[in-house]
Protein backbone atom coordinates (compact mmCIF):
# COMPACT_ATOMS: atom_id res chain seq x y z
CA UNK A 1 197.85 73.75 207.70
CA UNK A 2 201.14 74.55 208.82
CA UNK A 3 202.17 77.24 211.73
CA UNK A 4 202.62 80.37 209.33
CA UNK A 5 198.97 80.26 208.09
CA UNK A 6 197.64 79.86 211.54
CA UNK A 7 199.41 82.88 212.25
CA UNK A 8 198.10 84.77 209.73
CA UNK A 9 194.54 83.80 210.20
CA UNK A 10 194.42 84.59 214.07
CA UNK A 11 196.24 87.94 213.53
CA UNK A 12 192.97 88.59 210.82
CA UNK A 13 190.41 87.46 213.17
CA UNK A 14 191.74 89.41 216.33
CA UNK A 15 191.93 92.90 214.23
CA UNK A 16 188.83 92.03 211.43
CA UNK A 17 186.86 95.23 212.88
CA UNK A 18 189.31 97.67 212.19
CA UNK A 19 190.00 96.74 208.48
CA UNK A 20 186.11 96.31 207.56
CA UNK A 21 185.77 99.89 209.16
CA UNK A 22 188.69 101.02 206.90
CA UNK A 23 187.39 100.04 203.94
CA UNK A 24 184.04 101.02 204.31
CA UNK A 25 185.00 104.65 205.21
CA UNK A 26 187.91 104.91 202.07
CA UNK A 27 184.14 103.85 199.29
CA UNK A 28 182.15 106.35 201.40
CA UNK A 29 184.92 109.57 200.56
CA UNK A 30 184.95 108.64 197.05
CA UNK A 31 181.54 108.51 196.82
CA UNK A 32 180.77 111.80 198.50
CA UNK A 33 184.04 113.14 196.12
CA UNK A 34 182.47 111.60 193.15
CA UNK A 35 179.00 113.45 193.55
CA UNK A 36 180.49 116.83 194.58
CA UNK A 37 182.17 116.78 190.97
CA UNK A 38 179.30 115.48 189.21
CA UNK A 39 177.00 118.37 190.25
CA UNK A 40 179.64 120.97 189.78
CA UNK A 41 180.17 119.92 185.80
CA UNK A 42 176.69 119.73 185.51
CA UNK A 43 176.01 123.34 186.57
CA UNK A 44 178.75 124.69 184.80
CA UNK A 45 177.05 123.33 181.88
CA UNK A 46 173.60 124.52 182.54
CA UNK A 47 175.13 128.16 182.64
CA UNK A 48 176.72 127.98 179.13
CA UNK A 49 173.80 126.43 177.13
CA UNK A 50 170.98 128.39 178.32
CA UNK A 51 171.30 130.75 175.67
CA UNK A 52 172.20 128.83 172.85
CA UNK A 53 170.08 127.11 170.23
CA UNK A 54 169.82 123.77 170.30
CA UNK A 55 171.17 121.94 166.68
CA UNK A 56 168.66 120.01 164.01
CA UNK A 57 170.25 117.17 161.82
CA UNK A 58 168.24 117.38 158.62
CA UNK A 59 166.19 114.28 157.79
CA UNK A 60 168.84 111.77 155.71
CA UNK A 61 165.92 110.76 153.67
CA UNK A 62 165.08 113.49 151.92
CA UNK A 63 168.09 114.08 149.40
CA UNK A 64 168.62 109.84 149.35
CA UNK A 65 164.76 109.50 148.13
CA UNK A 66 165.31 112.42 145.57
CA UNK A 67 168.25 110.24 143.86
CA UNK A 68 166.18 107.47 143.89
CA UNK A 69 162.59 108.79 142.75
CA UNK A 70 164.38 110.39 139.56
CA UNK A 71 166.59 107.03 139.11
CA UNK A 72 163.51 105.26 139.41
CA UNK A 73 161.96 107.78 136.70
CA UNK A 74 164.29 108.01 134.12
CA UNK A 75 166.13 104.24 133.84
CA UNK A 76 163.73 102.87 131.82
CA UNK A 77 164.34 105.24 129.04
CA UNK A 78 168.53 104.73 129.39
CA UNK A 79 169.32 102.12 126.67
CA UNK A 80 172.49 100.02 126.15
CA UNK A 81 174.03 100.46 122.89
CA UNK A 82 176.03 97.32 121.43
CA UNK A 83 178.00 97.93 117.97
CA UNK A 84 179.91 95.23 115.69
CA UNK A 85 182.43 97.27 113.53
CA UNK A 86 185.14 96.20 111.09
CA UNK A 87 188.19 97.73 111.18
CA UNK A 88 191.28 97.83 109.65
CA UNK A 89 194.55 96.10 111.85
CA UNK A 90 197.27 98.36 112.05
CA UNK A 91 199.59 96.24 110.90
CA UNK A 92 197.48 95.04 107.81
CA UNK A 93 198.15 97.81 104.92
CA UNK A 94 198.06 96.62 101.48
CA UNK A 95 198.22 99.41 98.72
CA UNK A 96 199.52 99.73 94.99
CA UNK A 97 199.40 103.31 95.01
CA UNK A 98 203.17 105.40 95.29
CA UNK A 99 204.89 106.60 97.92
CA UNK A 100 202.26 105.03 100.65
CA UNK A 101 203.73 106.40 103.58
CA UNK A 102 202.48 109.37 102.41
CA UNK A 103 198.80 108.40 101.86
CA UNK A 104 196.57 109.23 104.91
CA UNK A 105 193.03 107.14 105.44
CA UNK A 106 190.85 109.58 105.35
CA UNK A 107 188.63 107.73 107.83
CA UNK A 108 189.38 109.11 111.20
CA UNK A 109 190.31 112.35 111.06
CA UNK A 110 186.66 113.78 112.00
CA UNK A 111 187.10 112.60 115.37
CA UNK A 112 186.20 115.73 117.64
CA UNK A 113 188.00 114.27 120.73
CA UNK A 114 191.13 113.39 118.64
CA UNK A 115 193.87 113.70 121.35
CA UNK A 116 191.76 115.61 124.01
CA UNK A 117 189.68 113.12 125.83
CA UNK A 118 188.71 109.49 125.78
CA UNK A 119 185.19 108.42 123.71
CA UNK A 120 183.46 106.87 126.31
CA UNK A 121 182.86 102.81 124.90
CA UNK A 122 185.16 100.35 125.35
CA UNK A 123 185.48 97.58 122.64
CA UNK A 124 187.51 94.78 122.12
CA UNK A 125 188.16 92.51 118.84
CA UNK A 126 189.93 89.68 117.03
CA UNK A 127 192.15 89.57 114.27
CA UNK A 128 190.75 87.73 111.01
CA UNK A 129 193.24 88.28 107.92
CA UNK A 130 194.10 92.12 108.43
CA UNK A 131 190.94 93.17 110.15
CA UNK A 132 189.70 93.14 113.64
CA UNK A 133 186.03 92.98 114.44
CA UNK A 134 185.42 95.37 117.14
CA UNK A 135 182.31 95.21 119.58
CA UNK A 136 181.38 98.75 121.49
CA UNK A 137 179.71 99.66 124.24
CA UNK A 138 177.43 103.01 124.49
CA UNK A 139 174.50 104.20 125.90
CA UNK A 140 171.37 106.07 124.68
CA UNK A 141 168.46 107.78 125.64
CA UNK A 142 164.46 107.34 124.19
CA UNK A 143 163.24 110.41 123.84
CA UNK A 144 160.14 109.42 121.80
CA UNK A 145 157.85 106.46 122.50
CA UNK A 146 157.85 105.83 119.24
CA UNK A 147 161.78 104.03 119.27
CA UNK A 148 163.68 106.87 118.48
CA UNK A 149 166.87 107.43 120.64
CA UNK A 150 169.38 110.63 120.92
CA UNK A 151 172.95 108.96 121.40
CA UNK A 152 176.74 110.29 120.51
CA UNK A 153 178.01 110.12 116.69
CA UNK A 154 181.19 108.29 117.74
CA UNK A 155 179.10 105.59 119.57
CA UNK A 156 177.13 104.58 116.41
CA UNK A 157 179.73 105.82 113.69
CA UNK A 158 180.86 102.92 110.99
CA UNK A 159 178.80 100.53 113.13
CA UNK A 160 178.28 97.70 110.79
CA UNK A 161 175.22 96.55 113.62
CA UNK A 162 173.78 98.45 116.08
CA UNK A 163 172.06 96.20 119.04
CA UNK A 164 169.89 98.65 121.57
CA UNK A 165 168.85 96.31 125.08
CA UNK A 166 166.44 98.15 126.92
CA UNK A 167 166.05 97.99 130.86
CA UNK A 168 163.19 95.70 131.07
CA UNK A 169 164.99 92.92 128.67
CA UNK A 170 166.35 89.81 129.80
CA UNK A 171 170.02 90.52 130.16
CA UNK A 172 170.92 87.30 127.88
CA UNK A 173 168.76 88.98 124.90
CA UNK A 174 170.97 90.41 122.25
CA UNK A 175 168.38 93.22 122.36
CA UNK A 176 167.04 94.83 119.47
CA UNK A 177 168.25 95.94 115.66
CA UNK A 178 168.55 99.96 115.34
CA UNK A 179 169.07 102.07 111.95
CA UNK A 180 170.62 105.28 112.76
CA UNK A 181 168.78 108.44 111.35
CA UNK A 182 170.73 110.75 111.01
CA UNK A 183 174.22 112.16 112.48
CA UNK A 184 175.55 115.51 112.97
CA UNK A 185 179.36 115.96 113.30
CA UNK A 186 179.49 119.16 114.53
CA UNK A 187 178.29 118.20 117.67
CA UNK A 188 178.90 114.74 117.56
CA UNK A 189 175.46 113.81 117.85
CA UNK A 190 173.06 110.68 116.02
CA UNK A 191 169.58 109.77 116.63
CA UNK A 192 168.49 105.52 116.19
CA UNK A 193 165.61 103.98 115.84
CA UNK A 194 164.68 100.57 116.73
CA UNK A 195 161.04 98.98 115.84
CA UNK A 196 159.08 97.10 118.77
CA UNK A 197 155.51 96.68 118.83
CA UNK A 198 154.79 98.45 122.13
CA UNK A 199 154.86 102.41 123.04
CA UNK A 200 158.57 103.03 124.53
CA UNK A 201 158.77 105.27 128.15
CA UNK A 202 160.32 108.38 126.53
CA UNK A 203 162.24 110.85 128.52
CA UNK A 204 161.83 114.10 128.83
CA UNK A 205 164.22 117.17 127.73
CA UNK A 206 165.04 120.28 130.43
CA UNK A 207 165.70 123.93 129.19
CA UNK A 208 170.04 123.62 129.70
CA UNK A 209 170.01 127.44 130.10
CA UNK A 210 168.30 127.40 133.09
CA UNK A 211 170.91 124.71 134.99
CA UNK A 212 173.85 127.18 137.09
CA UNK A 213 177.16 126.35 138.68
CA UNK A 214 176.50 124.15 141.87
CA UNK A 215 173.27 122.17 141.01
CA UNK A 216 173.26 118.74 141.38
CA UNK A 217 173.11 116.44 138.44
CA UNK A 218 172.80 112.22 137.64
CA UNK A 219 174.42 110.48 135.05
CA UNK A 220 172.85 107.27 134.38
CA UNK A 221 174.06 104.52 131.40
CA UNK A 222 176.78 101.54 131.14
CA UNK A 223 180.00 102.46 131.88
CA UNK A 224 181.95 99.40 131.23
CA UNK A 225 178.73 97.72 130.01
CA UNK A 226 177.14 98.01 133.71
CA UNK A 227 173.52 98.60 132.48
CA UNK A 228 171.64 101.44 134.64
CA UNK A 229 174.22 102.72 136.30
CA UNK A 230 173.81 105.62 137.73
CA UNK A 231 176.14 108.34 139.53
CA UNK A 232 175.87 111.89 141.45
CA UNK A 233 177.36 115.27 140.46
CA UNK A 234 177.41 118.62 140.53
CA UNK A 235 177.58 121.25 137.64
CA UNK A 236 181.00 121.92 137.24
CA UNK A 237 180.68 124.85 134.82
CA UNK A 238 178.96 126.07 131.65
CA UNK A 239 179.77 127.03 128.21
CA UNK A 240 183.10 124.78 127.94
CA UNK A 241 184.35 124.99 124.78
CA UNK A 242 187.07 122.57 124.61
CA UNK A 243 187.71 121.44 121.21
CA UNK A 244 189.57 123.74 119.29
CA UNK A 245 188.11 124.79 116.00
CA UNK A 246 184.39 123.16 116.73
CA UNK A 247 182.38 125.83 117.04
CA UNK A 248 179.40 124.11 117.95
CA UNK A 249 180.66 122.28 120.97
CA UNK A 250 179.83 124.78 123.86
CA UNK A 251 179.46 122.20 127.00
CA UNK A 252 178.57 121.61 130.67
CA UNK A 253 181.05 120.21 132.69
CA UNK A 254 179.88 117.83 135.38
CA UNK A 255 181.88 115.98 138.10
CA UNK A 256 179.67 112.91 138.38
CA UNK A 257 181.17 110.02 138.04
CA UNK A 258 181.35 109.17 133.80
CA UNK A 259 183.62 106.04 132.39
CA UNK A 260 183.77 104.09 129.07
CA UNK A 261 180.18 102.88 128.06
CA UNK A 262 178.76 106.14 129.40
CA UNK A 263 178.97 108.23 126.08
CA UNK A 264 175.14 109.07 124.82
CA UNK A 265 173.93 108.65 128.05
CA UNK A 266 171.88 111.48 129.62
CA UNK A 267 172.61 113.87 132.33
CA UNK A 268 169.69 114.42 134.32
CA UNK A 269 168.60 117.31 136.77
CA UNK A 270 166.36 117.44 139.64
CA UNK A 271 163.46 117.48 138.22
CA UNK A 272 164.10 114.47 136.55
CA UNK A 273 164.56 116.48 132.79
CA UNK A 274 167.52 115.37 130.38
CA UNK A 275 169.89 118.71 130.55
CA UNK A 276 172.51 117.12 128.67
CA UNK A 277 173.91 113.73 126.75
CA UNK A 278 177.33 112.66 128.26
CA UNK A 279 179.97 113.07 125.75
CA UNK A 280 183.46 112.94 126.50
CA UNK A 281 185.80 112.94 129.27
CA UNK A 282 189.45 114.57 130.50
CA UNK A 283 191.76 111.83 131.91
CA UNK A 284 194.92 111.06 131.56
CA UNK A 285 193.72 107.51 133.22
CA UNK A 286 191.34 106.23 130.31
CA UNK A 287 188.96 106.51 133.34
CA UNK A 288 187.12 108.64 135.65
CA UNK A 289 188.60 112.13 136.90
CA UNK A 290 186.08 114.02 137.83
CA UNK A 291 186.27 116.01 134.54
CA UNK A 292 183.32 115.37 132.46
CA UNK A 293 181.15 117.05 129.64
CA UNK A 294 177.57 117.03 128.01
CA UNK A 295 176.22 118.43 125.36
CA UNK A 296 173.51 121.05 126.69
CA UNK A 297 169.89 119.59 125.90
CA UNK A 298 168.71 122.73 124.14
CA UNK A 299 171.45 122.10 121.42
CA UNK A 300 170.19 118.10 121.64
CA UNK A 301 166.84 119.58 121.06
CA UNK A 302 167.73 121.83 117.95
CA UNK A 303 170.03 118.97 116.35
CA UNK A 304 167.47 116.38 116.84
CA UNK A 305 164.38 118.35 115.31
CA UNK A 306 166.35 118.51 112.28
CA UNK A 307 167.86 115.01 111.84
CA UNK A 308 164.52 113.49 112.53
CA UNK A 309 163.66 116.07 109.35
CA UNK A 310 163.06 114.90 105.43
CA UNK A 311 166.71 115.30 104.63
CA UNK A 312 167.99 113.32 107.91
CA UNK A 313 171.11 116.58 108.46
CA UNK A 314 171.39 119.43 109.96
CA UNK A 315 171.93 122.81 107.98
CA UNK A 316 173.72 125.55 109.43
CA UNK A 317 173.96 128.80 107.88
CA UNK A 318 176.94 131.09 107.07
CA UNK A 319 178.69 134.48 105.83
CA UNK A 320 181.84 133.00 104.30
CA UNK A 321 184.04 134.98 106.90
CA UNK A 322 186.72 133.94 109.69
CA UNK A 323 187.98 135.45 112.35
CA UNK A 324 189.81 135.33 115.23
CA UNK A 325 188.01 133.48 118.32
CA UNK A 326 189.70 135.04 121.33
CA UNK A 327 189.09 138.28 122.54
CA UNK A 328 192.16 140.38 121.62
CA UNK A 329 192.47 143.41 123.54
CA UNK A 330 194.66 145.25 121.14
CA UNK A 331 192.62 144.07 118.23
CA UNK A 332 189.54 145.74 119.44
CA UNK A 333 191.72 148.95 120.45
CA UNK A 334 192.61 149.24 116.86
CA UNK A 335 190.23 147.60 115.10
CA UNK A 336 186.81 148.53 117.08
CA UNK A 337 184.66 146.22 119.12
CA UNK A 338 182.62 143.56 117.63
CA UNK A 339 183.74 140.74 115.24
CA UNK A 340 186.59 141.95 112.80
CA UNK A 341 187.05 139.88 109.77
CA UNK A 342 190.63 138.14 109.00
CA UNK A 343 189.32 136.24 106.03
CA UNK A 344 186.53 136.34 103.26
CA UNK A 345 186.06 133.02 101.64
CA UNK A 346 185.97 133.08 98.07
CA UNK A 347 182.72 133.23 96.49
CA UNK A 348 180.90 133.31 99.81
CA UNK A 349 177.53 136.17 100.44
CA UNK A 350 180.27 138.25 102.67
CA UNK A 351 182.09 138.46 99.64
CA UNK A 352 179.23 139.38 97.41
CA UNK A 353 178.03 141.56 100.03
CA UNK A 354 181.26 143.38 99.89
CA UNK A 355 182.92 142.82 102.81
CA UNK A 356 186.65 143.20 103.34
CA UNK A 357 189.35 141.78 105.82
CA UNK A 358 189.49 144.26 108.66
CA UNK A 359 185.84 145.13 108.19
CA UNK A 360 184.62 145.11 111.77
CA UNK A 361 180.67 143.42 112.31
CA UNK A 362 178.89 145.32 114.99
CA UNK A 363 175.15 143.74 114.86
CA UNK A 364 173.27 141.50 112.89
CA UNK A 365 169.60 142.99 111.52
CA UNK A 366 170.00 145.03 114.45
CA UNK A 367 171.33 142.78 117.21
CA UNK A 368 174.36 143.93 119.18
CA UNK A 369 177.05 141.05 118.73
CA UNK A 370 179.99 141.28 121.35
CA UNK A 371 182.04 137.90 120.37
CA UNK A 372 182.58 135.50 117.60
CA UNK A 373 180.05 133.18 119.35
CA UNK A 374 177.51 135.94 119.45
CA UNK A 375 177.91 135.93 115.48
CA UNK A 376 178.16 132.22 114.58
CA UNK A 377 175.05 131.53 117.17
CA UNK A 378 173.19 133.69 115.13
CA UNK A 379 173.80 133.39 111.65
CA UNK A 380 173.91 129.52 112.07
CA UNK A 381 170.26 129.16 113.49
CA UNK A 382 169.03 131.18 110.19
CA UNK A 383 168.08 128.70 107.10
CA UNK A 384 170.49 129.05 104.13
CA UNK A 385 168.38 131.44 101.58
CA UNK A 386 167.29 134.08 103.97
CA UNK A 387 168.64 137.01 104.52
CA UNK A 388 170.53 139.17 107.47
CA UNK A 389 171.43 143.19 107.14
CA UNK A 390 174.96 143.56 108.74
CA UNK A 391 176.25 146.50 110.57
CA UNK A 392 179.81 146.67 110.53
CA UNK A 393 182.72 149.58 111.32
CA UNK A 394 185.15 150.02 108.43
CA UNK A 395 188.18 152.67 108.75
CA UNK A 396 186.11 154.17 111.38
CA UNK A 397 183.12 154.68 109.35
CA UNK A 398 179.60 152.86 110.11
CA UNK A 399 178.01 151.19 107.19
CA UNK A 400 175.85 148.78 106.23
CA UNK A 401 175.60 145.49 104.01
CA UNK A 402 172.85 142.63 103.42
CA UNK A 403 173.72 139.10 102.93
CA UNK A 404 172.42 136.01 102.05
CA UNK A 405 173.21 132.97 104.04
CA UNK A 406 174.45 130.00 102.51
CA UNK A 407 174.79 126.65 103.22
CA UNK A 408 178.08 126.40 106.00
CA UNK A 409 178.73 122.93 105.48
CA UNK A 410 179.32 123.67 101.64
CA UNK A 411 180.77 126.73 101.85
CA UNK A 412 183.01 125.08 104.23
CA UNK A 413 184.57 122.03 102.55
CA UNK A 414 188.01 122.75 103.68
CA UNK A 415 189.21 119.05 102.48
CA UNK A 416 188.55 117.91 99.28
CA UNK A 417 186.04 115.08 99.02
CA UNK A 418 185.85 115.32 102.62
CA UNK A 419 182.77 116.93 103.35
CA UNK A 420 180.51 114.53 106.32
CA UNK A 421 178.58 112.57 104.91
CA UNK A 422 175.12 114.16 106.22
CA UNK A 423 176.54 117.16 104.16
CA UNK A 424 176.96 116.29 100.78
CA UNK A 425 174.55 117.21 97.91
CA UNK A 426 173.40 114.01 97.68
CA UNK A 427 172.89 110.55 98.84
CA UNK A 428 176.05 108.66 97.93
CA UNK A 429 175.42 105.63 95.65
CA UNK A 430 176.51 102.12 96.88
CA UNK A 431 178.98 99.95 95.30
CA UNK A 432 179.66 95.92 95.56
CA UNK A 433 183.87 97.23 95.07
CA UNK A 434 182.62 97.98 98.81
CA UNK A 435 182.81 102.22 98.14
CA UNK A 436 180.39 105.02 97.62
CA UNK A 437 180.81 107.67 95.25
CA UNK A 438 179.32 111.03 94.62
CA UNK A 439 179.15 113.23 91.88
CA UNK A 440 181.72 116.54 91.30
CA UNK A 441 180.88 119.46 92.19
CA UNK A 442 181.54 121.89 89.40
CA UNK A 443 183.70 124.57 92.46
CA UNK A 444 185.31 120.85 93.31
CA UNK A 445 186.09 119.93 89.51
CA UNK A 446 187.64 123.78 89.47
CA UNK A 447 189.84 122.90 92.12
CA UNK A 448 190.72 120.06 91.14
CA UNK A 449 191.49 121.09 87.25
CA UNK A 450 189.23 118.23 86.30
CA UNK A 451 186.25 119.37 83.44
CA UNK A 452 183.24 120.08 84.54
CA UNK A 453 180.82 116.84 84.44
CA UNK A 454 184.14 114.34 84.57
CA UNK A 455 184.87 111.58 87.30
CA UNK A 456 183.63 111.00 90.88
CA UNK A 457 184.62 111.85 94.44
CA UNK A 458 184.86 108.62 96.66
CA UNK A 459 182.85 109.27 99.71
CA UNK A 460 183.48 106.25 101.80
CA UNK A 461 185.38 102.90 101.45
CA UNK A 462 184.33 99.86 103.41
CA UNK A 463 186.81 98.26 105.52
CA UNK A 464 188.54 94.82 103.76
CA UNK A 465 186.55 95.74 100.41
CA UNK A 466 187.49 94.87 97.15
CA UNK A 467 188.41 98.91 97.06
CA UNK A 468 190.47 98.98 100.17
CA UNK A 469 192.41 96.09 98.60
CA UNK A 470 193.12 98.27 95.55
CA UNK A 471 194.30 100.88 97.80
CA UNK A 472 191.35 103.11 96.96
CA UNK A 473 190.73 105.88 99.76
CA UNK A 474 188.21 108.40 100.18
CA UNK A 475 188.86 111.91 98.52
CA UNK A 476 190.37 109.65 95.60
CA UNK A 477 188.77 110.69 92.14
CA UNK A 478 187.91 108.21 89.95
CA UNK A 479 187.88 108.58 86.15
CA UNK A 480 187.39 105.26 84.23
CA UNK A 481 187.06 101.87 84.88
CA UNK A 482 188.38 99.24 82.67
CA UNK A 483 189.04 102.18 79.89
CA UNK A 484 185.79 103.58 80.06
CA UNK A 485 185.08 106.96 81.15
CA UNK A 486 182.97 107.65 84.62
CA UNK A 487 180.86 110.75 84.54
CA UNK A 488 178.86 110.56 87.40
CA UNK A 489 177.57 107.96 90.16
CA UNK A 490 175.33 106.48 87.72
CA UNK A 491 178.24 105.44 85.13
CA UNK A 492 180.13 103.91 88.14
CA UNK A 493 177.66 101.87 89.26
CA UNK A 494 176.49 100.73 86.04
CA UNK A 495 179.99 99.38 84.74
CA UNK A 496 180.29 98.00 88.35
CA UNK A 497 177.40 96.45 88.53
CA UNK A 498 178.33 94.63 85.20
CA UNK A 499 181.76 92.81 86.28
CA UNK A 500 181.83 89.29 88.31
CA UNK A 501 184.16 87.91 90.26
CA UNK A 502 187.81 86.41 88.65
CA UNK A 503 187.53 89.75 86.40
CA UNK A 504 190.75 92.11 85.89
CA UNK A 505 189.93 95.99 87.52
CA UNK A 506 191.99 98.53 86.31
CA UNK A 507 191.02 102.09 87.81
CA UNK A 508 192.06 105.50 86.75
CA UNK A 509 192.54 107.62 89.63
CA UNK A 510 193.36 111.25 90.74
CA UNK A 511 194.85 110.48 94.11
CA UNK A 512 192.95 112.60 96.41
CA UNK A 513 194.45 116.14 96.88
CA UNK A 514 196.42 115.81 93.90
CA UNK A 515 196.87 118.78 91.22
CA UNK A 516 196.54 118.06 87.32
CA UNK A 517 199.83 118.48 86.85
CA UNK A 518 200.45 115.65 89.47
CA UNK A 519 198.92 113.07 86.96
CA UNK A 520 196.90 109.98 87.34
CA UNK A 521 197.52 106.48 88.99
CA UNK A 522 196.13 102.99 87.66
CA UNK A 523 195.08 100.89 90.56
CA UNK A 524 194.54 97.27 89.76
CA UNK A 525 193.29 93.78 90.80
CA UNK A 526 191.39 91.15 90.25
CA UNK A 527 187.66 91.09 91.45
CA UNK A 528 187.22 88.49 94.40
């Protein structure tokens, strides 16, 4: 130790009594400082709360176990919907008939969503000489033990196989074959069936009416082929009728979470009912947005009842009349409030009941109607036969009229040939050209200058047929084959039936849309 730390330690030793008193006095301040402040705080605090209410947190269990008890409920019924279709490449077009670029398909323009929102299946395919084979993904919902399932059109529509997996299957089973029964446009609605030897957990439908703004909604089904998924939402709104000139398409808007493999999938409330069956989307993304629709369950209900019916289609009734859809202000000023006609279809019970254009419909057998929906609501739930007394404003004066309602899907074939195929007159016959064909109306063969009893209107043509190849498309008219004359479905078939493959077909055809003084075309080929 050298002489500087001895220094050091014998100044510490002579004054070690004064620093330990220093410290020990500096820790007894603060701690007498320390508790003053502490009790002051605390009283302050006493004063301000002692008339105030003390908060609750809410038990986190209670909305969590709702979600899952109706999740638990429903997935079993929530089926995943596989389809194999054919379709056409766009590059592929082969076609002897003139000026092609003029010739449209035919095959897609029923689309409801056409432009406005994403179908909600994804699919993906391969090319194979012109076509692609495309596999889809949808969902579906059993709503009868029995195998029957509500789904979207779109998801099932020129399927060429339809696969259904249910939730209890072993995810490496293909699942199970389904026929559809019947499909309804309009709404863009189909109900399957698939056969198993065991009673199916069916779900079970709410009253959609009774659903307002604000309640809280699931979507469950397989967006992007995730089976049993299911999300939270809200109702958005009601009555969303987004699709111009579908009159039938009134929906609820949800924000829970919807993507591709979700269409035909239901939308569930909190009682664990179906309200509605997930439809289409708003994005600009492809994907989720928060903007989704369903088609209300008591329109499911009234669509299904009738597809499950003898003639698998749903008939809608009709006047004949149009009109304009938004309310118009000036037009009522003028014109009177209620519906006012802008057009009487030819033909059609308004026109044989004697209504005019600017004739002004006020009630229907005695029922106030305020709006266009009012009217078509009403006259489209009433069979086609019965019939409805009118009450309509005309110059000012109140009169009377009484209709019959027809058919709306007949009366309503704005394109010829065109007509869905749940709405023609009859089943279509099948062909091994890969086509069906139905017979002419006579109101068709007037339009179309043809006599009465001559030809038939192709209703469908299969994609990479025979048909197809010839350049055949639906709407097209055909008259003879191989010189002789076709008269109805029967004739086609049966001259068909008798060719084999390596023989010449030479077709006469009206091209669809065409006027008698536009002639005939000869399409021609060899039968494969």
């Amino acid at each position: 130790m050298d002489s500087r730390e001895s220094a050091f330690w014998a100044r510490f030793k002579a004054n070690r009594w004064p620093y330990t008193f220093t410290i020990l006095a500096t820790l007894a301040v603060g701690i007498l400082i320390g508790t003053v402040v502490s009790s002051g705080v605390k009283g302050k605090e006493g004063q301000k709360s002692s008339d105030a209410t003390p908060l609750t947190i809410p038990s986190p269990q209670q909305l969590s176990s709702a979600f899952s008890q109706i999740s638990k409920q429903l997935e079993p019924s929530v089926v995943n919907i596989n389809t194999e279709s054919t379709i056409k490449s766009p590059h592929h077009r082969r076609s002897l008939r003139p000026n092609p670029d003029q010739d449209q398909d035919g095959g897609d323009e029923d689309s409801p969503f056409e432009d406005f929102f994403d179908r909600f299946f994804g699919g993906q395919g391969s090319p194979d000489a012109g076509t692609i084979r495309q596999h889809s993904l949808g969902s579906g919902v059993i709503v009868d033990s029995k195998g029957y399932i509500v789904t979207n059109r779109h998801v099932v529509e020129k399927a060429d196989r339809i696969r259904v997996k249910l939730q209890d299957e072993n995810p490496a089973s293909p699942g199970h074959d389904a026929k559809v029964i019947g499909t309804d446009q309009e709404t863009d609605l189909a109900v399957i069936k698939i056969d198993v030897d065991h009673a199916l957990p069916a779900a079970k439908l709410g009253n959609s009416d009774g659903m307002e703004v604000g309640d809280w909604v699931l979507a469950i089904g397989s967006p992007f082929g995730l089976q049993e998924t299911v999300t939270a939402g809200i109702v958005s709104a009601k009555g969303r009728n987004i699709v111009p000139n579908r009159d039938f398409q009134s929906f609820i808007q949800t924000d829970a979470a919807i993507n591709p493999g979700n269409s035909g999938g239901p939308l569930v409330n909190m009682a664990g009912e179906v309200i509605g069956i997930n439809t289409a989307i708003l994005t600009e993304t492809s994907s989720y947005a928060g903007v989704g629709f369903a088609m209300p369950s008591n329109t499911v209900a009234q669509v299904y009842n009738q597809l499950i019916g003898p003639d698998h289609r749903v008939a809608r009734g009709s006047i004949g009349i149009e009109f304009t859809a938004q309310p118009n202000p000036a037009l009522a000023h003028i014109y009177g409030n209620g519906v006012t006609v802008s057009t009487v279809v030819s033909g059609s019970p308004a026109e044989q009941a004697g209504l005019k254009v600017g004739d002004t419909i006020t009630a229907v057998d005695g029922k106030e109607v305020k709006s266009g929906n009012d009217l078509v609501a009403d006259i489209a739930a009433r069979r086609p036969g019965t019939k409805a007394k009118l009450d309509f404003v005309r110059n000012g004066k109140k009169e009377e009229a009484t209709v019959t309602i027809a058919d709306r899907s007949k009366l309503f074939a704005a394109r010829l040939g065109e007509e869905d195929e749940n709405e023609s007159e009859e089943t279509p016959k099948a062909s091994k050209f890969g086509v069906t064909v139905r017979s002419i109306t006579p109101d068709l063969a007037d339009r179309l200058g043809i006599a009465a009893g001559k030809g038939v209107v192709v209703q469908d043509v299969k994609q990479g047929s025979f048909a197809e190849d010839l350049g055949l498309n639906r709407g097209d008219v055909v008259l003879e084959v191989n010189k002789q004359p076709i008269n109805n479905p029967e004739d086609f078939v049966k001259i068909e039936s008798s060719l084999k493959s390596g023989q010449d077909v030479v077709l006469l055809v009206r091209p669809r849309g065409a006027r008698a003084e536009d002639g005939t075309v000869f399409l021609a080929g060899t039968l494969p």
